[in-house]
PDB file of N, CA and C in Angstrom:
ATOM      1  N   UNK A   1     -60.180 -20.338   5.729  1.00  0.00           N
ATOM      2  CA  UNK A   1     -59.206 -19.379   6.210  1.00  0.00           C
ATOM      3  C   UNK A   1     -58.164 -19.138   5.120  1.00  0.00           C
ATOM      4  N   UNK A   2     -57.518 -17.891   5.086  1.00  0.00           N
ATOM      5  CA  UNK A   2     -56.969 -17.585   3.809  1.00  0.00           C
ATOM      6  C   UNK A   2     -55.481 -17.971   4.122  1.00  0.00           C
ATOM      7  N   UNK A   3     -54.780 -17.800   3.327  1.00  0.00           N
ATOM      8  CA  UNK A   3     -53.387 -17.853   3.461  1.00  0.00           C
ATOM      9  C   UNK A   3     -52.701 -16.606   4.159  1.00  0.00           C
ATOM     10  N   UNK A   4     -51.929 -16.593   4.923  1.00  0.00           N
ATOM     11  CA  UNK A   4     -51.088 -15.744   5.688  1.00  0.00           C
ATOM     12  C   UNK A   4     -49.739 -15.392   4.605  1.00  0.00           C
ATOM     13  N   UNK A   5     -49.687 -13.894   4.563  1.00  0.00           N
ATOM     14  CA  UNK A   5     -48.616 -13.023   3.979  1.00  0.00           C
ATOM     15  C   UNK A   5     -47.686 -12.318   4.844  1.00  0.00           C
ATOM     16  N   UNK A   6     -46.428 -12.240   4.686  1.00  0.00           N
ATOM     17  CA  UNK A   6     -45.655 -11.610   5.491  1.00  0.00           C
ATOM     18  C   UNK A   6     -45.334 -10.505   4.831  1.00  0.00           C
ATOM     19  N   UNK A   7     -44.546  -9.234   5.347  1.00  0.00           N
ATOM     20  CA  UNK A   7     -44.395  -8.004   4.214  1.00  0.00           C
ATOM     21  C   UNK A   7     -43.062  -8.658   4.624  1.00  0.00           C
ATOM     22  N   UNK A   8     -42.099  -7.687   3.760  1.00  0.00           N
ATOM     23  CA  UNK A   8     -40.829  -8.079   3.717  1.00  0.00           C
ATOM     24  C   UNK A   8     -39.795  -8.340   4.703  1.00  0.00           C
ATOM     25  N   UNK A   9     -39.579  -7.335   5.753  1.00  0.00           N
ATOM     26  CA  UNK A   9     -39.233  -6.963   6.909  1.00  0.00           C
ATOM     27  C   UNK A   9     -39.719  -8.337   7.815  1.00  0.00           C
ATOM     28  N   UNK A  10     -41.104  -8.575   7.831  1.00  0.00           N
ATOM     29  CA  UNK A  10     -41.225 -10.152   8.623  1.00  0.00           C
ATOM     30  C   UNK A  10     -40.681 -11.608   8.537  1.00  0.00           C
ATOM     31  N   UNK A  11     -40.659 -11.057   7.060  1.00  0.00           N
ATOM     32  CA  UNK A  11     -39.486 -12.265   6.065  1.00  0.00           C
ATOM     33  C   UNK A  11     -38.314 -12.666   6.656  1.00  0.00           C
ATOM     34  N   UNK A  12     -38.340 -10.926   6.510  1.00  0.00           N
ATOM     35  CA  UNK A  12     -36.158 -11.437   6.702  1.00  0.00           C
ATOM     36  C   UNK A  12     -35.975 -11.776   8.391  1.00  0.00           C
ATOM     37  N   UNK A  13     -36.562 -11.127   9.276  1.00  0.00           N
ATOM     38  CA  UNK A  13     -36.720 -11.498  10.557  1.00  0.00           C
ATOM     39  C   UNK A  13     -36.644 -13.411  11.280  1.00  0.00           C
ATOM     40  N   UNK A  14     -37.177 -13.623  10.000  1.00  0.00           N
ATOM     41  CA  UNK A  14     -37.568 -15.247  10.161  1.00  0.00           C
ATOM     42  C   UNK A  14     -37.078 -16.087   9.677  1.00  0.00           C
ATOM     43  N   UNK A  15     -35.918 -15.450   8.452  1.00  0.00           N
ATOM     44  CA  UNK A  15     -34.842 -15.977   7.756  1.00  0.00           C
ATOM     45  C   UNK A  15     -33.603 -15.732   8.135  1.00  0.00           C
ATOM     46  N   UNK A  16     -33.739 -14.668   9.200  1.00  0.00           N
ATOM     47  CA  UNK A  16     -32.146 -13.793   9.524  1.00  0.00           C
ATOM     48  C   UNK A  16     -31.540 -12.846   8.859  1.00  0.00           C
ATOM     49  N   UNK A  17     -32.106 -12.210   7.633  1.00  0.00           N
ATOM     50  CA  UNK A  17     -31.695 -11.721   6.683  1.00  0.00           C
ATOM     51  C   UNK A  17     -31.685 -10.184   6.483  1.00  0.00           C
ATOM     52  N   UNK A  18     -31.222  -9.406   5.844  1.00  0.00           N
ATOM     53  CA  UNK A  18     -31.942  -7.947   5.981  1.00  0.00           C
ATOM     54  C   UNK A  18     -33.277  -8.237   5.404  1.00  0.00           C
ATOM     55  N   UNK A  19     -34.005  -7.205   5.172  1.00  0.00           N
ATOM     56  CA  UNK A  19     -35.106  -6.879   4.578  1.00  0.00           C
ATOM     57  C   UNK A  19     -34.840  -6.477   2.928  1.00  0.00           C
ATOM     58  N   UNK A  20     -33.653  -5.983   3.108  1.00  0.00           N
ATOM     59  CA  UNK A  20     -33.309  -5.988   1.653  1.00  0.00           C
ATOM     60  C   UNK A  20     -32.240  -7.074   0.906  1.00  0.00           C
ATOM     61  N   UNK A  21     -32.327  -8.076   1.655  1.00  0.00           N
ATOM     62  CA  UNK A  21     -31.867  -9.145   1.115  1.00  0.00           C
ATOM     63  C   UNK A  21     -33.227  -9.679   0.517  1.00  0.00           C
ATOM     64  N   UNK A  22     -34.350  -9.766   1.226  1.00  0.00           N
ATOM     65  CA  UNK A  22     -35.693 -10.069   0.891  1.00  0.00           C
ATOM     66  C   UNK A  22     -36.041  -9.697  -0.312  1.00  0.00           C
ATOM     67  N   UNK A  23     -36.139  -8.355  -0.292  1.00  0.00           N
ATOM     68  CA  UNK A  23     -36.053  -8.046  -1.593  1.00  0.00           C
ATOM     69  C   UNK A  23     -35.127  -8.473  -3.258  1.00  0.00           C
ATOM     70  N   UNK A  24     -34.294  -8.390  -2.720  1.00  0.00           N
ATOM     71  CA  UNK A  24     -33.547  -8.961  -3.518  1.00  0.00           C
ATOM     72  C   UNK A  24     -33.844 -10.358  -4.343  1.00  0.00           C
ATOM     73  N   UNK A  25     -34.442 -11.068  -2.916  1.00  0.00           N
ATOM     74  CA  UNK A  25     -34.915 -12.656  -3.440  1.00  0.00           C
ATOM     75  C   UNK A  25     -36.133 -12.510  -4.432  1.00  0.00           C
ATOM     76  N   UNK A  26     -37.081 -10.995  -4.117  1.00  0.00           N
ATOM     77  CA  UNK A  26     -38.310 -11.231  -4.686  1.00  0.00           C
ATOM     78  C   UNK A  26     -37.865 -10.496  -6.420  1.00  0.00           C
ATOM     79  N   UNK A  27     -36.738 -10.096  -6.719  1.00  0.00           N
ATOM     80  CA  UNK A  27     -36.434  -9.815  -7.630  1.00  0.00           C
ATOM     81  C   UNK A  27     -35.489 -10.872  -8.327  1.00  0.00           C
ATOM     82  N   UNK A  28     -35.839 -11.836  -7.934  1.00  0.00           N
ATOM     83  CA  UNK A  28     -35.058 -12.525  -8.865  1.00  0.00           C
ATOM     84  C   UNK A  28     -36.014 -14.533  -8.486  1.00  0.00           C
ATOM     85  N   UNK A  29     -37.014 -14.123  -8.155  1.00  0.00           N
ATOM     86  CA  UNK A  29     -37.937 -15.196  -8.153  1.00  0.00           C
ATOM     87  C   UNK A  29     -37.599 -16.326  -7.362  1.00  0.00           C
ATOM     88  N   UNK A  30     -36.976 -15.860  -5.999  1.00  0.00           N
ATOM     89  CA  UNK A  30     -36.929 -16.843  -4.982  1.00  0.00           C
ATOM     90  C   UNK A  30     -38.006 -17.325  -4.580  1.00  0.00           C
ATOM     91  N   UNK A  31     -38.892 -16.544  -4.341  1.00  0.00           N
ATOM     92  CA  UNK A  31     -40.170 -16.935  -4.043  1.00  0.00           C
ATOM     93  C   UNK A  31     -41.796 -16.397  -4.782  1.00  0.00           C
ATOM     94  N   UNK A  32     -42.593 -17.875  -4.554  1.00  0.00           N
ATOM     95  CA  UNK A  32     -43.577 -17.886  -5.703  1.00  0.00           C
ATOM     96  C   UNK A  32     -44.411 -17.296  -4.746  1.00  0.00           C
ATOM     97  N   UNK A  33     -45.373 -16.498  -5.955  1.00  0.00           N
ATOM     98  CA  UNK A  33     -46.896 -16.371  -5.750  1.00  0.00           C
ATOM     99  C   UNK A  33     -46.543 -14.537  -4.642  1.00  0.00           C
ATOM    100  N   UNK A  34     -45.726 -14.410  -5.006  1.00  0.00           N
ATOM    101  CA  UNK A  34     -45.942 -12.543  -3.869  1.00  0.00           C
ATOM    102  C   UNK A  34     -46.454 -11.383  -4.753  1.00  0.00           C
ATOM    103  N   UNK A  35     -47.213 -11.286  -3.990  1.00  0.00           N
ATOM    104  CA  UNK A  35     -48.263 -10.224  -3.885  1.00  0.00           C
ATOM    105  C   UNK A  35     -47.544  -8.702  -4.013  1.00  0.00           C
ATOM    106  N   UNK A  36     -47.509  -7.830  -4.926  1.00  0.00           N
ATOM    107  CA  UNK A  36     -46.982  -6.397  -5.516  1.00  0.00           C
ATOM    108  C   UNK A  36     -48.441  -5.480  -4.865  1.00  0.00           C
ATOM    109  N   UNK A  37     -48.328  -4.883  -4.017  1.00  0.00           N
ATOM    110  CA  UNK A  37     -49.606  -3.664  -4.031  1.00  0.00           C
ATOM    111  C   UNK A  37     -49.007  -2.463  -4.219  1.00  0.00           C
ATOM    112  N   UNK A  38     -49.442  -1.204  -4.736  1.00  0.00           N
ATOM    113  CA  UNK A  38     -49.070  -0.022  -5.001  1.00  0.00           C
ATOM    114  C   UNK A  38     -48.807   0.536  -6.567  1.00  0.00           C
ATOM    115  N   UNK A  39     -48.938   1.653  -7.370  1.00  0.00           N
ATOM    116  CA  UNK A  39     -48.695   2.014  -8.536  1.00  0.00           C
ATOM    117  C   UNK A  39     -47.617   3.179  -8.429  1.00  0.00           C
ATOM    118  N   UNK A  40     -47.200   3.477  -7.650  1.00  0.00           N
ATOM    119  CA  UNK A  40     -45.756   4.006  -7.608  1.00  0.00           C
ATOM    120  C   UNK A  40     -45.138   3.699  -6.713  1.00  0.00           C
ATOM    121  N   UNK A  41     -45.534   3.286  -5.177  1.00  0.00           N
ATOM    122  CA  UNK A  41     -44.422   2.606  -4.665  1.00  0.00           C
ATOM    123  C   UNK A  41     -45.100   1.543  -4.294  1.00  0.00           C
ATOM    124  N   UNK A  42     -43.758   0.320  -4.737  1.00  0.00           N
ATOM    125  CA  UNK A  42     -44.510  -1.224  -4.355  1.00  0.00           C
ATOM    126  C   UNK A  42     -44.211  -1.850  -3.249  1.00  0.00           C
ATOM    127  N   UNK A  43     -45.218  -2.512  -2.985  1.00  0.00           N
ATOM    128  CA  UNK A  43     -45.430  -3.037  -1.442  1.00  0.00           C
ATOM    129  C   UNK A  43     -45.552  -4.066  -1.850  1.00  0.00           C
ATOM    130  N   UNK A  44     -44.788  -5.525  -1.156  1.00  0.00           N
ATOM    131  CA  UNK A  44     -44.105  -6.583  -1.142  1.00  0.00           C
ATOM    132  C   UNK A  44     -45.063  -7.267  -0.203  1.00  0.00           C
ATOM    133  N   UNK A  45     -45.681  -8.349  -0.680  1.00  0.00           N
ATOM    134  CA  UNK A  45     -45.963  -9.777   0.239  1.00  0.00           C
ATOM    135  C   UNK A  45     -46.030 -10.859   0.286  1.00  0.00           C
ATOM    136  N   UNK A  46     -45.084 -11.216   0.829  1.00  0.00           N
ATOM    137  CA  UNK A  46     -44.748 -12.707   0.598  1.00  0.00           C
ATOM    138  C   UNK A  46     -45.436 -14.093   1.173  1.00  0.00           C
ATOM    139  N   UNK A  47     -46.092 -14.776   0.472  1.00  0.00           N
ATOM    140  CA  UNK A  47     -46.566 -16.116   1.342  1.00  0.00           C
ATOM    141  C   UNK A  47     -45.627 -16.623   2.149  1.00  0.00           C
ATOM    142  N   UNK A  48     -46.156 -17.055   3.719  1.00  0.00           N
ATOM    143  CA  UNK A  48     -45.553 -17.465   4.587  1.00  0.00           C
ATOM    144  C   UNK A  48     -45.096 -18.885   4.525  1.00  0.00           C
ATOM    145  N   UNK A  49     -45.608 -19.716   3.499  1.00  0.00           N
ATOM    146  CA  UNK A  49     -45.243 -21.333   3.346  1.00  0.00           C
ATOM    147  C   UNK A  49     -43.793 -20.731   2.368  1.00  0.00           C
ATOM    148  N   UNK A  50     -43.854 -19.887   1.315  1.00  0.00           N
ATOM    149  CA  UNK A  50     -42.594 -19.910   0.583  1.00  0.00           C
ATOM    150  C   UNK A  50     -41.312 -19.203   1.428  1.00  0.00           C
ATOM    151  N   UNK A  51     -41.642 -18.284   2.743  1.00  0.00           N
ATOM    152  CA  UNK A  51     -41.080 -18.073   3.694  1.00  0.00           C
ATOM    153  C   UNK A  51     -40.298 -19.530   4.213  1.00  0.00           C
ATOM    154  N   UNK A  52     -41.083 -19.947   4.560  1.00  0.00           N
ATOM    155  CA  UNK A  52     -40.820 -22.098   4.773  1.00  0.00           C
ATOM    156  C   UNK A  52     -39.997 -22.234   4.428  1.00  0.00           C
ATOM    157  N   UNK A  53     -40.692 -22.507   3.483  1.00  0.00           N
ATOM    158  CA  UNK A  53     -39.992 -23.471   2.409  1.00  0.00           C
ATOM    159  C   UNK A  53     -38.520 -22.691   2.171  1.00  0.00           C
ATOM    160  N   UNK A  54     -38.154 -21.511   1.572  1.00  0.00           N
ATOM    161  CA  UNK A  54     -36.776 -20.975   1.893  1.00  0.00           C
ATOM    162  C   UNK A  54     -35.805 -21.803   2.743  1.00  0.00           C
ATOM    163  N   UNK A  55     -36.633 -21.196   3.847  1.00  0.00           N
ATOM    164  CA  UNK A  55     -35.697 -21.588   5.679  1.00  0.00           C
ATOM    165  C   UNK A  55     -35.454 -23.013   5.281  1.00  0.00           C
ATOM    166  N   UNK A  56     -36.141 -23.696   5.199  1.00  0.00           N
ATOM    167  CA  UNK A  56     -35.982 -25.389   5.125  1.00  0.00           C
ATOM    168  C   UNK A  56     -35.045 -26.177   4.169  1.00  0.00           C
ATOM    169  N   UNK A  57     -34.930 -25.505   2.939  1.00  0.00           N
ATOM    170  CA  UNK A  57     -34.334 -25.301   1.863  1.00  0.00           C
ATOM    171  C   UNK A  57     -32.985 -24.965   1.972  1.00  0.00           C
ATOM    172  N   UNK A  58     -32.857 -23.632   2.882  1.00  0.00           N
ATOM    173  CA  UNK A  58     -31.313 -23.696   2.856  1.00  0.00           C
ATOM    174  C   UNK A  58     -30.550 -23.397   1.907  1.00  0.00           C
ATOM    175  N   UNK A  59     -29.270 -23.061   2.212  1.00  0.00           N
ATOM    176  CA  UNK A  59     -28.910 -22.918   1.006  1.00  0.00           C
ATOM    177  C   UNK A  59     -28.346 -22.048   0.554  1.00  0.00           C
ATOM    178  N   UNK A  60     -29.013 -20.462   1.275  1.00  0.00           N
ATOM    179  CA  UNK A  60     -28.579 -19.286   0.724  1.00  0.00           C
ATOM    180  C   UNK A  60     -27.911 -18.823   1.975  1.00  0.00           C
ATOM    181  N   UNK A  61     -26.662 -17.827   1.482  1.00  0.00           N
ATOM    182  CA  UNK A  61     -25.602 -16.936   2.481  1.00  0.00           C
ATOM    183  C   UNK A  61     -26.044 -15.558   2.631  1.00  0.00           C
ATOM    184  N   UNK A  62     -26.618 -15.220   3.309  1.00  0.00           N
ATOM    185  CA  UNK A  62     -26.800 -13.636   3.297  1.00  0.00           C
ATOM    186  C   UNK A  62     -27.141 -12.678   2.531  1.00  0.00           C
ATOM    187  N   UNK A  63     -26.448 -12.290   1.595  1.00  0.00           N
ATOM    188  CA  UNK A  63     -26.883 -11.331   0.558  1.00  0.00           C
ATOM    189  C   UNK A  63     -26.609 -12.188  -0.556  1.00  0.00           C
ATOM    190  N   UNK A  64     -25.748 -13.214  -0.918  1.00  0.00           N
ATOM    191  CA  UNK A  64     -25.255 -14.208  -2.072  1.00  0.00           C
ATOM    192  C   UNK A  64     -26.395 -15.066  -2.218  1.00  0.00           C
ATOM    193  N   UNK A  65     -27.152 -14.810  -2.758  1.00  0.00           N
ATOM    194  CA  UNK A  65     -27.968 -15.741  -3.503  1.00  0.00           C
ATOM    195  C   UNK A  65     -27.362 -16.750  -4.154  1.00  0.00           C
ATOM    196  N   UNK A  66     -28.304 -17.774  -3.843  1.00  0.00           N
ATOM    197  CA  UNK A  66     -27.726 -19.160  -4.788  1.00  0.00           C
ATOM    198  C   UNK A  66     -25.687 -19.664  -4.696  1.00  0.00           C
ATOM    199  N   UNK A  67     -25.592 -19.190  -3.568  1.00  0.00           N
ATOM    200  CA  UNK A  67     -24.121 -19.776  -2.899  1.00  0.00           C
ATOM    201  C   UNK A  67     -24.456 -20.730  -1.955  1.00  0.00           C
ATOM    202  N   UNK A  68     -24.148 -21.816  -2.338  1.00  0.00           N
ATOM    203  CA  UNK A  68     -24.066 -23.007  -0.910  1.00  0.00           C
ATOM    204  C   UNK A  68     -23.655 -22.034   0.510  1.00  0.00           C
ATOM    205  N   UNK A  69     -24.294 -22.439   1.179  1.00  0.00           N
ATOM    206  CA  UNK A  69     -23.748 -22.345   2.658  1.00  0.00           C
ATOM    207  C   UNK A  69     -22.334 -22.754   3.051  1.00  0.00           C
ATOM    208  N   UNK A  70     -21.962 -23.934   2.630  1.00  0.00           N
ATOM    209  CA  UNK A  70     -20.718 -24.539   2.987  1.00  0.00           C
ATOM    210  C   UNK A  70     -19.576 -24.051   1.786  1.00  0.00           C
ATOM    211  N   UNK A  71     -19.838 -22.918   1.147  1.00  0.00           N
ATOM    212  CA  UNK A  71     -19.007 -22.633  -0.286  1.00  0.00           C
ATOM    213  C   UNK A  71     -18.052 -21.835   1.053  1.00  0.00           C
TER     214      UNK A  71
END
C-alpha cells in the first residue's frame, strides 16, 4: 500500500492553519519529500507522516514560522 498525500488545504485543516500558511511551509522546506504536479500551475502534495510529524513537533505560530509557541 502506498503512502497517503494530502493537497494543501487538507494540511492546514489538520494543523489549524490556513492553506497558505501550508504553503508557505512548503517553500521554505518544512516538509520533506512533497510532491510538485503541474508545468504552469503547481499542485502541492504533501506526505501525511510529515503532516505528523509537524503537529507533533510543534512549535510553529500561525503564519511565523520557526517562532516558539510560548515566544
Amino acid at each position: 500500500m502506498g503512502e497517503r498525500y494530502l493537497t494543501p488545504q487538507e494540511a492546514a485543516a489538520r494543523l489549524g492553519v490556513s492553506d497558505e500558511t501550508i504553503r508557505r511551509y512548503i517553500k521554505r522546506d518544512v516538509f520533506r519529500d512533497v510532491i510538485a504536479r503541474g508545468m504552469f500551475k503547481k499542485r502541492y502534495f504533501v506526505p501525511e507522516r510529515e503532516v505528523e510529524r509537524v503537529r507533533i513537533e510543534g512549535g510553529f505560530l500561525g503564519n511565523d514560522i520557526g517562532l516558539p509557541a510560548n515566544a
